[in-house]
C-alpha atoms as a PDB file:
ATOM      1  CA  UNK A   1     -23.406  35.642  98.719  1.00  0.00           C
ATOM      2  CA  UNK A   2     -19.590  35.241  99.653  1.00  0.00           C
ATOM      3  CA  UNK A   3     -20.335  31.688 101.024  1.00  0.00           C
ATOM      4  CA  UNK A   4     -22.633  30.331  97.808  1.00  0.00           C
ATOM      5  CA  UNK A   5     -19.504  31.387  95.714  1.00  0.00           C
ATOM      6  CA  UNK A   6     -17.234  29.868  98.183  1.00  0.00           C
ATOM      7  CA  UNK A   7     -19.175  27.109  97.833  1.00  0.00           C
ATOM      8  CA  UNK A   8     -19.540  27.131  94.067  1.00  0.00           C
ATOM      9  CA  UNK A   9     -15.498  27.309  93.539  1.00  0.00           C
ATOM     10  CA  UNK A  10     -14.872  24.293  96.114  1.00  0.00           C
ATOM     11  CA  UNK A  11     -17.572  22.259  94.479  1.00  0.00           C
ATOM     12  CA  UNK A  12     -15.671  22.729  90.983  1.00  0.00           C
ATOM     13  CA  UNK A  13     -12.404  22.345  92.550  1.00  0.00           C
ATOM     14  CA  UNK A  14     -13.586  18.944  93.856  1.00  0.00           C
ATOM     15  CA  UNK A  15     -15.257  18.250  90.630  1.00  0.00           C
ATOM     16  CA  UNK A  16     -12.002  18.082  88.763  1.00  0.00           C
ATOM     17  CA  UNK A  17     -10.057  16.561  91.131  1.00  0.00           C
ATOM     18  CA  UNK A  18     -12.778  13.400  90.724  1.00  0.00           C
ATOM     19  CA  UNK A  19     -12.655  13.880  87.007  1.00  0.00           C
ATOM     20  CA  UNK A  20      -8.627  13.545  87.431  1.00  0.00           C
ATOM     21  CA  UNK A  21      -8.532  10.467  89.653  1.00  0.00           C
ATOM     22  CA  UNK A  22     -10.791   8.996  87.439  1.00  0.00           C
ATOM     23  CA  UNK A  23      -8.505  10.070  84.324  1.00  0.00           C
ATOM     24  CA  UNK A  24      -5.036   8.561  85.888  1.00  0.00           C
ATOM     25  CA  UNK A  25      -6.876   4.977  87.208  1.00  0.00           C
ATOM     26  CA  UNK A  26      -8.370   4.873  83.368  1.00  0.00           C
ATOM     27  CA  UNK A  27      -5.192   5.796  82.161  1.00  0.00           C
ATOM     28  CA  UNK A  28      -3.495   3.517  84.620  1.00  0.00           C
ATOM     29  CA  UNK A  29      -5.229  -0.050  83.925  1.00  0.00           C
ATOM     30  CA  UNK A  30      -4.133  -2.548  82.141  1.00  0.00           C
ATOM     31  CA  UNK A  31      -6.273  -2.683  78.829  1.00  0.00           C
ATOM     32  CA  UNK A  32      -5.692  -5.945  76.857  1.00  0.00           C
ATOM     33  CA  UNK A  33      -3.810  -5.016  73.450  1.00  0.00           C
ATOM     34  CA  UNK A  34      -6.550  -5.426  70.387  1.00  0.00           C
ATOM     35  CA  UNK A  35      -6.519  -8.666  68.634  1.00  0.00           C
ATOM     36  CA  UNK A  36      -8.926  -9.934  65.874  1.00  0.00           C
ATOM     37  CA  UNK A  37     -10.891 -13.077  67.403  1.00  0.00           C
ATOM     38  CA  UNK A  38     -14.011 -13.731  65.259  1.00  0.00           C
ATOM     39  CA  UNK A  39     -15.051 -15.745  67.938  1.00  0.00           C
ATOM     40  CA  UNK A  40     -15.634 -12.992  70.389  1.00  0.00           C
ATOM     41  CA  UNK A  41     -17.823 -10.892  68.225  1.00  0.00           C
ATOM     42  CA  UNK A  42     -21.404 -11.221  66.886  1.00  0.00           C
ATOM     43  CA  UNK A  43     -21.213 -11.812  63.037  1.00  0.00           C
ATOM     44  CA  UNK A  44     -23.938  -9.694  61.013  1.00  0.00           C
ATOM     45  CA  UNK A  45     -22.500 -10.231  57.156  1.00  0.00           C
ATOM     46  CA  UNK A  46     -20.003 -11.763  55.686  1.00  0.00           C
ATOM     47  CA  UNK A  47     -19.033 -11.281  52.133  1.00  0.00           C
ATOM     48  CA  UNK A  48     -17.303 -13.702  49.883  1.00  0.00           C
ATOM     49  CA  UNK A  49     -13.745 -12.781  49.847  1.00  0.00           C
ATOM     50  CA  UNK A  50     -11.907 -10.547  47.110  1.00  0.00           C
ATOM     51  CA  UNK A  51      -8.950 -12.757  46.960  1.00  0.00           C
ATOM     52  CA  UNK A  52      -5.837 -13.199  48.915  1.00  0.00           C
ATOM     53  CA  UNK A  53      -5.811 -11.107  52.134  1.00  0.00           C
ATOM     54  CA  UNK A  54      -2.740 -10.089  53.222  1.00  0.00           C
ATOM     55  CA  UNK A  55      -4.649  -8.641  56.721  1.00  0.00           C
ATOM     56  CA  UNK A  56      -7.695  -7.275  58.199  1.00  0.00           C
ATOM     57  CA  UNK A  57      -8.660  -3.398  58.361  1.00  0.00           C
ATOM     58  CA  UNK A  58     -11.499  -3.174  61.080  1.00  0.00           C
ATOM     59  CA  UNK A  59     -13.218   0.189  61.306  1.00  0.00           C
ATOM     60  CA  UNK A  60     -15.032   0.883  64.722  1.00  0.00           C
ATOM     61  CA  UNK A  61     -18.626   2.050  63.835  1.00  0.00           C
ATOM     62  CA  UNK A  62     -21.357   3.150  65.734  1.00  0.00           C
ATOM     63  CA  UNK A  63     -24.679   3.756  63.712  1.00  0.00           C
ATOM     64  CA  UNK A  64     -25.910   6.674  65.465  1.00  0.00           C
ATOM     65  CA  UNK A  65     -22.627   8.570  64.344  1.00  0.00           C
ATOM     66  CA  UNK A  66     -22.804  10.228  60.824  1.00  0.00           C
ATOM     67  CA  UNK A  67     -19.315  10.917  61.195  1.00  0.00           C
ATOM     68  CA  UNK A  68     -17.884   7.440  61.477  1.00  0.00           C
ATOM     69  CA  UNK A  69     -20.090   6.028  59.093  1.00  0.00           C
ATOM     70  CA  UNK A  70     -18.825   8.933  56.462  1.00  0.00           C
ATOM     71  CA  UNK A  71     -15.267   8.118  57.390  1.00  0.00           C
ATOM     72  CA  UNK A  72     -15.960   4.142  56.616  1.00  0.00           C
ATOM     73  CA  UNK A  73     -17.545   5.249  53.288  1.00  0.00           C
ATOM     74  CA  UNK A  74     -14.604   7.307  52.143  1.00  0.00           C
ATOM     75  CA  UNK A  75     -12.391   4.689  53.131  1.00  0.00           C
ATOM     76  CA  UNK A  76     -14.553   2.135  51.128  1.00  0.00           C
ATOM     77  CA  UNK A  77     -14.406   4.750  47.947  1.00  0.00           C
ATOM     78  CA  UNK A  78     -10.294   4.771  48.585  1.00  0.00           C
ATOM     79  CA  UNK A  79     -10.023   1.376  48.748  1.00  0.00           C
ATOM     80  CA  UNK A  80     -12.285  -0.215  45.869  1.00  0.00           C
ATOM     81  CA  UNK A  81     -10.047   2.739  43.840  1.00  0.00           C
ATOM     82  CA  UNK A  82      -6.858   1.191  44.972  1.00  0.00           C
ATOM     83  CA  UNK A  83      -4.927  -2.297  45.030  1.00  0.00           C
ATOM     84  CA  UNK A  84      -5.462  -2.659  49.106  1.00  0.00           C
ATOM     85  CA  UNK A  85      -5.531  -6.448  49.578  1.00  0.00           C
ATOM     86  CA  UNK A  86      -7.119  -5.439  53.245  1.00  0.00           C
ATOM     87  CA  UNK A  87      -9.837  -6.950  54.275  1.00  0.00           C
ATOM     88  CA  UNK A  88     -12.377  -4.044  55.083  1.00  0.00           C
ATOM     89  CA  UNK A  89     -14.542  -5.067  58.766  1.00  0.00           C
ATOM     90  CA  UNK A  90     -17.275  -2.851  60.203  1.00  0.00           C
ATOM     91  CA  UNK A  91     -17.406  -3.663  63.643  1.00  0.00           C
ATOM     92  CA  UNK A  92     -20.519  -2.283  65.078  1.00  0.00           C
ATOM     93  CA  UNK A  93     -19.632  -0.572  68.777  1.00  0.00           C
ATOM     94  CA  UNK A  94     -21.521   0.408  71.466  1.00  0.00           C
ATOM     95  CA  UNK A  95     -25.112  -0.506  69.623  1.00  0.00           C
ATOM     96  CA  UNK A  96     -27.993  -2.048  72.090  1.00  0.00           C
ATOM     97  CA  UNK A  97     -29.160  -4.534  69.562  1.00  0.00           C
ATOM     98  CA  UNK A  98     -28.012  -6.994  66.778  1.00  0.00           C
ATOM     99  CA  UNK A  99     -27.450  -4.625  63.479  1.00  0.00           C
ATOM    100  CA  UNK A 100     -30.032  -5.489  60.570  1.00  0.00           C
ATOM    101  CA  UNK A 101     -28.673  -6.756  57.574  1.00  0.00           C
ATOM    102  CA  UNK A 102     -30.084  -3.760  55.234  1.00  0.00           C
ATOM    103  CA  UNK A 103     -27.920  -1.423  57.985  1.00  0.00           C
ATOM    104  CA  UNK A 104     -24.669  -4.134  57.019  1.00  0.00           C
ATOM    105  CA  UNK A 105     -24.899  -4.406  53.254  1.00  0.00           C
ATOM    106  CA  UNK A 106     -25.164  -0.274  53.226  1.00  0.00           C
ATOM    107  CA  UNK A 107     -22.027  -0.145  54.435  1.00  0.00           C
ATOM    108  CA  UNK A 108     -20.031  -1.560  51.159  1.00  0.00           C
ATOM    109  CA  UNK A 109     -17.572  -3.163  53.488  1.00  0.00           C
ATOM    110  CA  UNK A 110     -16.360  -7.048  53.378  1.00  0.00           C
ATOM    111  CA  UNK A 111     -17.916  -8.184  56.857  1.00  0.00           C
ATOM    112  CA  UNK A 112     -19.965  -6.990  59.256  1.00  0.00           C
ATOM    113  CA  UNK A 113     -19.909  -8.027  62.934  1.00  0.00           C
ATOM    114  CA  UNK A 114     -21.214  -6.765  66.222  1.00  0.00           C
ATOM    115  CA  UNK A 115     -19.518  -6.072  69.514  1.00  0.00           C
ATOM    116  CA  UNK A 116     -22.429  -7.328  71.726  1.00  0.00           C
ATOM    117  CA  UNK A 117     -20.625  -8.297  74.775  1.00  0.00           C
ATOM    118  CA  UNK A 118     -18.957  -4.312  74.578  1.00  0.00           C
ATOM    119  CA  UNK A 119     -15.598  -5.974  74.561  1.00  0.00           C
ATOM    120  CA  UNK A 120     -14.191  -2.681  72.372  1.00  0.00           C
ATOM    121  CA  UNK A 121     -14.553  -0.360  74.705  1.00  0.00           C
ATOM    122  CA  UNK A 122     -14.569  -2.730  78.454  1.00  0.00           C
ATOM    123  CA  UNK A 123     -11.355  -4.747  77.051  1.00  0.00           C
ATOM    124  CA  UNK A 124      -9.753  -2.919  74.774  1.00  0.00           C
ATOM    125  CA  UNK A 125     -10.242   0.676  76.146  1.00  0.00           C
ATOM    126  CA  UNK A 126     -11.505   2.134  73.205  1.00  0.00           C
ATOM    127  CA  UNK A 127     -13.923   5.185  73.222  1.00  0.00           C
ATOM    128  CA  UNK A 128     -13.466   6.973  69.450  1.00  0.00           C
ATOM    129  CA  UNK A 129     -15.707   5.684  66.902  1.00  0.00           C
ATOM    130  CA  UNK A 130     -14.397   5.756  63.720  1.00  0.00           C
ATOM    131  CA  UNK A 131     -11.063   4.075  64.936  1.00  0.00           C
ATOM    132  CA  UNK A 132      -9.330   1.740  62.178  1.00  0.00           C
ATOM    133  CA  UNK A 133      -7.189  -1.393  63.578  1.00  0.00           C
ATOM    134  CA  UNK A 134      -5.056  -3.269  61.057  1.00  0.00           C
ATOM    135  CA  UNK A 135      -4.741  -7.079  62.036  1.00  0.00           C
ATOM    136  CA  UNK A 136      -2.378  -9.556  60.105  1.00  0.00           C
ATOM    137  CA  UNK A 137      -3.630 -12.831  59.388  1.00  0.00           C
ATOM    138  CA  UNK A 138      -3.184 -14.503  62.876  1.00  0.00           C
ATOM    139  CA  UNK A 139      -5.409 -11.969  64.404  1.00  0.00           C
ATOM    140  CA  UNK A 140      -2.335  -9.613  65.578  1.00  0.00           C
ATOM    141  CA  UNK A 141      -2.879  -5.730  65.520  1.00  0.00           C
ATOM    142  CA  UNK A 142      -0.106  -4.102  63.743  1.00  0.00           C
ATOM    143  CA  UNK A 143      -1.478  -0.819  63.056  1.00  0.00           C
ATOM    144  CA  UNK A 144      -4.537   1.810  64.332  1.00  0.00           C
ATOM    145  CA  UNK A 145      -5.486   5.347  63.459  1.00  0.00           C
ATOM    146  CA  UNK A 146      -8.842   7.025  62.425  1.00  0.00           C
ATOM    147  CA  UNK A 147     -11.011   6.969  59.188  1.00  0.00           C
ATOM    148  CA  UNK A 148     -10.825  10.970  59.429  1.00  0.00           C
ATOM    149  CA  UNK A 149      -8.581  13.675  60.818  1.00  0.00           C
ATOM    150  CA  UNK A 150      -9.501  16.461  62.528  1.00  0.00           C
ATOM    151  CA  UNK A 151     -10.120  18.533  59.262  1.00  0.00           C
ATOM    152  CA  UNK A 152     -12.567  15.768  57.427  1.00  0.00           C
ATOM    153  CA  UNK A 153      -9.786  14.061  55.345  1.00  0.00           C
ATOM    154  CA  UNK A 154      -9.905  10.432  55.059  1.00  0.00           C
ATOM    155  CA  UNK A 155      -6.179   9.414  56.403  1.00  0.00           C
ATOM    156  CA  UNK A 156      -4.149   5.929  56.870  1.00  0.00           C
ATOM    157  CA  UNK A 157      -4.158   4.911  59.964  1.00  0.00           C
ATOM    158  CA  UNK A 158      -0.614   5.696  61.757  1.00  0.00           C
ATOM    159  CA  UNK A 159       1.627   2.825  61.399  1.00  0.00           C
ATOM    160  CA  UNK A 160       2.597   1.132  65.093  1.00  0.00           C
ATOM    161  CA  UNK A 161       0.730   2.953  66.620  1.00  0.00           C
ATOM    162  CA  UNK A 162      -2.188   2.088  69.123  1.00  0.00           C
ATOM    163  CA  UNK A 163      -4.252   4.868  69.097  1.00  0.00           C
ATOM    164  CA  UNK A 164      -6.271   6.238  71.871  1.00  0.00           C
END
């Protein structure tokens, strides 16, 4: 009995000490800094524009996650309701297969695309869906946050900031 929980405790202790070296290389690469490239993504829909942009909000979505996709809405709701001359992306993360239109046009957003070759999450480093990236109009990220805080409240996403 004294040698199963000997046994027990050294296989946890060695359990997190994999889970930490495989925190600090994670946390050590390189990632390459988000940048808006139409060219490296899949597109699904694009809407006419609503005039002048002055950027690009993209929303990481994943349609499997009610959360995310509630986030987007209320962020949709908040914008049509305000003067935001952001253009409002979807970009579909983490999804096996090429989004169906009906799925796109649902989501009440500008564009649509899809992140086929995974380059969110392999290139960027991104894991949280629901993530919001601001782009200017050259493509350059100059703001991230989330659709929803902690508590459910749709927030603005955190200005400089790069987010997680």
């Amino acid at each position: 009995m004294r040698r199963t929980l000997g046994m027990m405790w050294l296989g946890l202790v060695a359990s997190i000490l994999v889970l930490g070296l495989v925190w600090l290389a994670d946390r050590g690469r390189s990632w390459e800094r988000p940048r808006w490239e139409v060219a490296r993504f899949e597109p699904i829909l694009i809407e006419a524009p609503r005039g002048e942009r002055s950027g690009t909000r993209v929303v990481a979505v994943h349609p499997g996650c009610p959360h995310c996709l509630a986030g987007l809405a209320a962020l949709v709701g908040r914008r049509d309701a305000s003067r935001d001359t952001l253009g409002l992306i979807a970009l579909v993360v983490d999804w096996p297969r090429r989004p169906g239109e009906h799925f796109a046009r649902s989501l009440g957003v500008d564009e649509v695309w899809w992140d086929e070759q995974g380059l969110w999450r392999r290139h960027w480093g991104r894991r949280v869906y629901g993530e919001t990236y601001t782009f200017d109009r050259r493509g350059r990220m100059v703001e991230s946050g989330h659709v929803l805080s902690p508590a459910g409240e749709v927030i603005a996403p955190a200005k400089g900031g790069e987010g997680g």
